[in-house]
C-alpha atoms as a PDB file:
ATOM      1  CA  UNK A   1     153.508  -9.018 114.345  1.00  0.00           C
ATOM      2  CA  UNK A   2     151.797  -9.370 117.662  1.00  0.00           C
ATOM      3  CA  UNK A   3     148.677  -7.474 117.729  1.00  0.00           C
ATOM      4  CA  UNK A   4     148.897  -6.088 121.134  1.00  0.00           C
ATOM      5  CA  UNK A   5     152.131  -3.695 119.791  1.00  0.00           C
ATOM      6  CA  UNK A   6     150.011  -3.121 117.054  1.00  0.00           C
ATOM      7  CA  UNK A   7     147.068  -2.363 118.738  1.00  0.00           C
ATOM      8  CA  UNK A   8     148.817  -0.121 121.547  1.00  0.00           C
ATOM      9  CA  UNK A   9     151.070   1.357 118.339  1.00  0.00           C
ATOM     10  CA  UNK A  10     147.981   2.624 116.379  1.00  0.00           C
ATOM     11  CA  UNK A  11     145.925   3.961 120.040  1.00  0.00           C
ATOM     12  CA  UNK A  12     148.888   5.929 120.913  1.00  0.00           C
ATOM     13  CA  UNK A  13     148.962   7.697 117.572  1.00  0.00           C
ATOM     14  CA  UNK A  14     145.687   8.392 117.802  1.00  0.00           C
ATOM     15  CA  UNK A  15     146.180  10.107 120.530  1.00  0.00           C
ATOM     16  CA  UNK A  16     149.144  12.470 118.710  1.00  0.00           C
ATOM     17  CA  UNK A  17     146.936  13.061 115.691  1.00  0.00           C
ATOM     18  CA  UNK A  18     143.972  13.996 118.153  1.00  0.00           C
ATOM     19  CA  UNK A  19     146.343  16.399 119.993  1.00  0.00           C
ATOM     20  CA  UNK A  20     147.671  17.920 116.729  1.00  0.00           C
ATOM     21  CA  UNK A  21     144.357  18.251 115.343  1.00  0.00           C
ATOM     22  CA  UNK A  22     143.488  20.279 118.346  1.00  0.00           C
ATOM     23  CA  UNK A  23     146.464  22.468 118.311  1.00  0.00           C
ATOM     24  CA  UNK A  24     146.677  23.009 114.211  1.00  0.00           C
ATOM     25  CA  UNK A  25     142.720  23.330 113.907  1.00  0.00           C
ATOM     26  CA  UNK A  26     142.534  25.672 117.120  1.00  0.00           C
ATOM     27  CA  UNK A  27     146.115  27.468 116.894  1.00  0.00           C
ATOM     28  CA  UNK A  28     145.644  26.925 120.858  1.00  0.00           C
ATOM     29  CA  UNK A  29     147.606  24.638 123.482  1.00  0.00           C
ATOM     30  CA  UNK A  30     145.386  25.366 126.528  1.00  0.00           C
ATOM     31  CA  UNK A  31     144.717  22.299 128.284  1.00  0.00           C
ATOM     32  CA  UNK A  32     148.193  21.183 127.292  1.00  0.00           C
ATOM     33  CA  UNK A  33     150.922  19.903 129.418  1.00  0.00           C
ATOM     34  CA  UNK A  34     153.929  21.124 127.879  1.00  0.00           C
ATOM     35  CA  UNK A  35     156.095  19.281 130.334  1.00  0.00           C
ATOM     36  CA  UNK A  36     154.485  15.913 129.302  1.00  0.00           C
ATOM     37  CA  UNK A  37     155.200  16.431 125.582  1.00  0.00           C
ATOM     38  CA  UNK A  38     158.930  16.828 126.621  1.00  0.00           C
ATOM     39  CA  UNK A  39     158.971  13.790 128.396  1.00  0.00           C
ATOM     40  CA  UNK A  40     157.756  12.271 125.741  1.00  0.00           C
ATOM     41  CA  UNK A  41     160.056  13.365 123.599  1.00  0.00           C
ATOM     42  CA  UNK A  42     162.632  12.517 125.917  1.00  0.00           C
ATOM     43  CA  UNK A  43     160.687   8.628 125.869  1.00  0.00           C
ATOM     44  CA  UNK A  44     160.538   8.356 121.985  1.00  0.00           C
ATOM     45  CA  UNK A  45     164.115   9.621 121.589  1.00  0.00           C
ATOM     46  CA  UNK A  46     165.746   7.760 124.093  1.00  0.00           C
ATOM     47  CA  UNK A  47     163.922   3.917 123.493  1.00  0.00           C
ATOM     48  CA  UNK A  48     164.207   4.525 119.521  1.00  0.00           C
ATOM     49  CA  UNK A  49     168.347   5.181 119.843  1.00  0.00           C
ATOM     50  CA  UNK A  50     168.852   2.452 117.797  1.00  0.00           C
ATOM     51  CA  UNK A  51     167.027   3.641 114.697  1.00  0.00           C
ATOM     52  CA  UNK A  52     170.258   4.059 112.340  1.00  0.00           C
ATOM     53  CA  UNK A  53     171.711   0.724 113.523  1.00  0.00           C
ATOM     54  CA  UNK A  54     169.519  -2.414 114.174  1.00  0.00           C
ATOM     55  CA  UNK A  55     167.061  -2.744 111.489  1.00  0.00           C
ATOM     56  CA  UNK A  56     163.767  -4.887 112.427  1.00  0.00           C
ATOM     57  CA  UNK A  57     161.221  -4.362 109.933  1.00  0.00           C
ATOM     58  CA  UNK A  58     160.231  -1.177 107.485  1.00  0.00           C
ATOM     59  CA  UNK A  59     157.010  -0.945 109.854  1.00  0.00           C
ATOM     60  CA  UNK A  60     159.017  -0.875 113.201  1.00  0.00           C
ATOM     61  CA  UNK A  61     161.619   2.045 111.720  1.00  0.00           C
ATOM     62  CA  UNK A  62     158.828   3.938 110.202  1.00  0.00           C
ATOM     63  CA  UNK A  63     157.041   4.082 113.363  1.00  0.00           C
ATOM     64  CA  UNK A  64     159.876   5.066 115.397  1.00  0.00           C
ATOM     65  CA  UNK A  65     160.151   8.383 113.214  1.00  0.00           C
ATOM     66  CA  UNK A  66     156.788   8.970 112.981  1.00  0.00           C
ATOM     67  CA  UNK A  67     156.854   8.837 117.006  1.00  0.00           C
ATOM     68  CA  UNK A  68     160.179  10.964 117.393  1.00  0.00           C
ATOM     69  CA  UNK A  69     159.207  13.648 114.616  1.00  0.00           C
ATOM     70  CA  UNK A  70     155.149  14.062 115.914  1.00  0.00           C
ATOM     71  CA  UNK A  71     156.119  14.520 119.706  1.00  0.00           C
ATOM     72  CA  UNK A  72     159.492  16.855 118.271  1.00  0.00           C
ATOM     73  CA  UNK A  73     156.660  18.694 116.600  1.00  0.00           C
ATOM     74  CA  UNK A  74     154.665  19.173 118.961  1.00  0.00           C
ATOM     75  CA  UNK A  75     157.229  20.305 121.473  1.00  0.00           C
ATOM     76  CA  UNK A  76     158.022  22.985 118.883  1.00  0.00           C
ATOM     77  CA  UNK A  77     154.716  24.132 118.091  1.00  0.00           C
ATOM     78  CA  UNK A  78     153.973  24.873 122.282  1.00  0.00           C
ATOM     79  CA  UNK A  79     157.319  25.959 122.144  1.00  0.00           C
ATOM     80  CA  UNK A  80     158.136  28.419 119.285  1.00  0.00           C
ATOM     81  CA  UNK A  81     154.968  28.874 117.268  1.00  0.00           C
ATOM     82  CA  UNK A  82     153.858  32.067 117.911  1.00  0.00           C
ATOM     83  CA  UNK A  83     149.795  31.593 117.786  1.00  0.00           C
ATOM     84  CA  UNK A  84     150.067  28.436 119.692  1.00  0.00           C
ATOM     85  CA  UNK A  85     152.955  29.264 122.557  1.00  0.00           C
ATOM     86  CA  UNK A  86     150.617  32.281 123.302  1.00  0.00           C
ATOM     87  CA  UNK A  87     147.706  29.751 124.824  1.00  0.00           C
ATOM     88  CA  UNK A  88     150.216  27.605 126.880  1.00  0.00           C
ATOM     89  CA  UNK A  89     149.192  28.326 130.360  1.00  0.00           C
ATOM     90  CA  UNK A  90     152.680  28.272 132.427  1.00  0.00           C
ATOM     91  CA  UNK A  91     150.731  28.783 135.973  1.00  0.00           C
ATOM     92  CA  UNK A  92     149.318  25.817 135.477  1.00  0.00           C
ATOM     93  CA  UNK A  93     151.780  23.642 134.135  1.00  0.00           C
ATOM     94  CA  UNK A  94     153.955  23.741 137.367  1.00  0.00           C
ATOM     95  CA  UNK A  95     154.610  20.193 137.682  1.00  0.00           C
ATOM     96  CA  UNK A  96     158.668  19.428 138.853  1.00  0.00           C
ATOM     97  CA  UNK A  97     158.827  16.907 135.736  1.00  0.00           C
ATOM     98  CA  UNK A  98     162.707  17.299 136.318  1.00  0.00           C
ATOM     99  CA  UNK A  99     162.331  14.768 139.686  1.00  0.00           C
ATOM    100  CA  UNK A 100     160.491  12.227 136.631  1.00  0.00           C
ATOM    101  CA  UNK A 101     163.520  12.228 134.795  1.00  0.00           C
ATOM    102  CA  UNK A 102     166.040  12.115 137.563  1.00  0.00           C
ATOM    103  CA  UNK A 103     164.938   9.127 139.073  1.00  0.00           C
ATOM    104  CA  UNK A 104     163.926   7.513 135.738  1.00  0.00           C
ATOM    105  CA  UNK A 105     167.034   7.667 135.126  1.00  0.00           C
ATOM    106  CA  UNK A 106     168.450   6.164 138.567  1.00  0.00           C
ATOM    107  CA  UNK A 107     165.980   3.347 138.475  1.00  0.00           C
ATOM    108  CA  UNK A 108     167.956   2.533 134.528  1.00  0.00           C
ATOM    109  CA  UNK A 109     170.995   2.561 136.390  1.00  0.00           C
ATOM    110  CA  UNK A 110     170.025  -0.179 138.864  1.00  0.00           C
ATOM    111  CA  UNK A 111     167.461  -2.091 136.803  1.00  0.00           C
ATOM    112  CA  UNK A 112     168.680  -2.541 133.325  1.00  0.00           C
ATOM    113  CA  UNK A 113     168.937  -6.049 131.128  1.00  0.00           C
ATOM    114  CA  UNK A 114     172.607  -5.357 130.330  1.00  0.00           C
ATOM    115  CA  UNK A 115     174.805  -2.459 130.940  1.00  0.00           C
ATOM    116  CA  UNK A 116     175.193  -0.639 127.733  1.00  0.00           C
ATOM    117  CA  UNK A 117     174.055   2.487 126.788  1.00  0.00           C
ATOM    118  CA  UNK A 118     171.080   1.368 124.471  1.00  0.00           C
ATOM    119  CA  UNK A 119     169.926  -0.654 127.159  1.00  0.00           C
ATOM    120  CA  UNK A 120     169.956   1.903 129.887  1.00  0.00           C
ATOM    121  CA  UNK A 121     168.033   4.254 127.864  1.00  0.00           C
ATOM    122  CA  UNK A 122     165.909   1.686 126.683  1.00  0.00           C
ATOM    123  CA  UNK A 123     164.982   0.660 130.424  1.00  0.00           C
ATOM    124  CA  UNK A 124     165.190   4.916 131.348  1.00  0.00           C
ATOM    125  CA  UNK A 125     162.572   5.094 128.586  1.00  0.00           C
ATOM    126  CA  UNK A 126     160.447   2.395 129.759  1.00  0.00           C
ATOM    127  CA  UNK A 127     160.573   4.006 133.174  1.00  0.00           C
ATOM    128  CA  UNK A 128     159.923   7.335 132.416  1.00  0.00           C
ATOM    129  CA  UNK A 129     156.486   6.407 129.752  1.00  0.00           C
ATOM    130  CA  UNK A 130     155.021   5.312 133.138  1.00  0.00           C
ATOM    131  CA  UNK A 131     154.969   8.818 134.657  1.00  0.00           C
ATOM    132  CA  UNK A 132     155.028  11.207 131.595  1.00  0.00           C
ATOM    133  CA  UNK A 133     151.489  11.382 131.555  1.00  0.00           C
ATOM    134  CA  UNK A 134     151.154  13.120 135.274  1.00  0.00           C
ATOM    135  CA  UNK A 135     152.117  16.121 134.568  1.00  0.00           C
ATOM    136  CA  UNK A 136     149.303  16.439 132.108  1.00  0.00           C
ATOM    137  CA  UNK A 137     147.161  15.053 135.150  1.00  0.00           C
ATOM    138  CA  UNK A 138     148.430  17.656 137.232  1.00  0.00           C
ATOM    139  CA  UNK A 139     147.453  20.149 134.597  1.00  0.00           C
ATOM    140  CA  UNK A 140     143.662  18.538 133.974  1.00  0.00           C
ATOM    141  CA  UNK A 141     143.004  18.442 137.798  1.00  0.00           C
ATOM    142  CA  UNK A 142     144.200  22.633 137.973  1.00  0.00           C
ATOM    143  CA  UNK A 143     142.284  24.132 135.318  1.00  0.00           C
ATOM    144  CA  UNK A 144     139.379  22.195 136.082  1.00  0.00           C
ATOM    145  CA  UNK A 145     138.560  22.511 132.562  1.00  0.00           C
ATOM    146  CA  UNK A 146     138.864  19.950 129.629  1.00  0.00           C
ATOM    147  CA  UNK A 147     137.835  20.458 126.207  1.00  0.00           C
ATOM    148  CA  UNK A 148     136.558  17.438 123.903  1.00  0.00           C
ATOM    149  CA  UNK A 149     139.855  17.474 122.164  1.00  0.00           C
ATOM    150  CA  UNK A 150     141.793  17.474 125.219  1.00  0.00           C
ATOM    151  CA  UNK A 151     140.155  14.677 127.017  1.00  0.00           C
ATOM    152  CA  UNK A 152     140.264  12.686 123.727  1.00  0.00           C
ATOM    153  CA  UNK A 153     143.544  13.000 123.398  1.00  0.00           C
ATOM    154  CA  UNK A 154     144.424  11.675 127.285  1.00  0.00           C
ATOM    155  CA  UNK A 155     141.710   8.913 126.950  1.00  0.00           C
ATOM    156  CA  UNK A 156     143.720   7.037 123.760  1.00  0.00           C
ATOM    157  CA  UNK A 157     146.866   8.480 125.418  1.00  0.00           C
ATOM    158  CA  UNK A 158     145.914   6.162 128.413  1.00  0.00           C
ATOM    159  CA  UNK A 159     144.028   3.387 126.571  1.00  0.00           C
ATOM    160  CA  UNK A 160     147.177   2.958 124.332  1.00  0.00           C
ATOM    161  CA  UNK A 161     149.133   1.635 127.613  1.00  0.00           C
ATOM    162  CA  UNK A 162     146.455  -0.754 128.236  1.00  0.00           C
ATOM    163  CA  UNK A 163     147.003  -2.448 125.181  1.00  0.00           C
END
């Protein structure tokens, strides 16, 4: 196993346990891009399309769930939970993460290793990691306001892409 996956692997669930301590200890999403938890979403469901077919290793497949499932969670809980959605601030969340997406998605189109559809939305995954975090950015820079939780949470976020 190369330890930089590893390494990056274990900082970027950090990051998702730090954020869903903060929203199952606090009931509160404040500070929270919700747009950047879709996008990740989008990311982990999109690169990890190849769960039920190519089998790599029992760590590999195990972290692809636990990636798809925590940011699906998460998603839901800003979403639909009803002590939780009531902290989200919308006003500040007003980044157009739909543009992200869009030309994610274009750049998969042109830059791709083959043309199939796992490796499009491999390469639209890749592509779209890269910028998922700016909404949350956006959101930080707004309120003017981060909590210890919060800024943990973006700190291993980050660090995790550095590994």
């Amino acid at each position: 196993m190369n330890i930089f996956r590893l390494a990056g692997d274990m900082t970027h669930l950090l990051s998702i346990l730090v954020l869903l301590l903060k929203i199952y200890a606090t009931k509160s999403c404040s500070g929270v891009s919700r747009k950047t938890q879709e996008l990740y979403a989008i990311v982990f469901v999109a690169r990890y399309l190849d769960l039920f077919t190519d089998f790599i290793s029992v760590y590999n497949s195990i972290m692809k769930v636990v990636f798809i499932a925590s940011s699906l969670a998460i998603v839901w809980c800003m979403r639909f939970h009803p002590m939780v959605r009531r902290s989200y601030n919308r006003e500040l969340d007003t980044f157009r993460h739909y543009f992200l997406v869009g030309g994610s998605f274009a750049l998969a189109l042109v830059w791709h290793e083959k043309f199939t559809v796992q490796d499009v939305f491999w390469a639209f995954s890749i592509y779209l990691e890269a910028v998922a975090i700016l909404p949350q950015l956006v959101l930080l820079q707004r309120s003017g306001n981060v909590d210890n939780l919060t800024g943990q949470y973006v700190f291993f976020l980050g660090y995790g892409h550095f590994c």
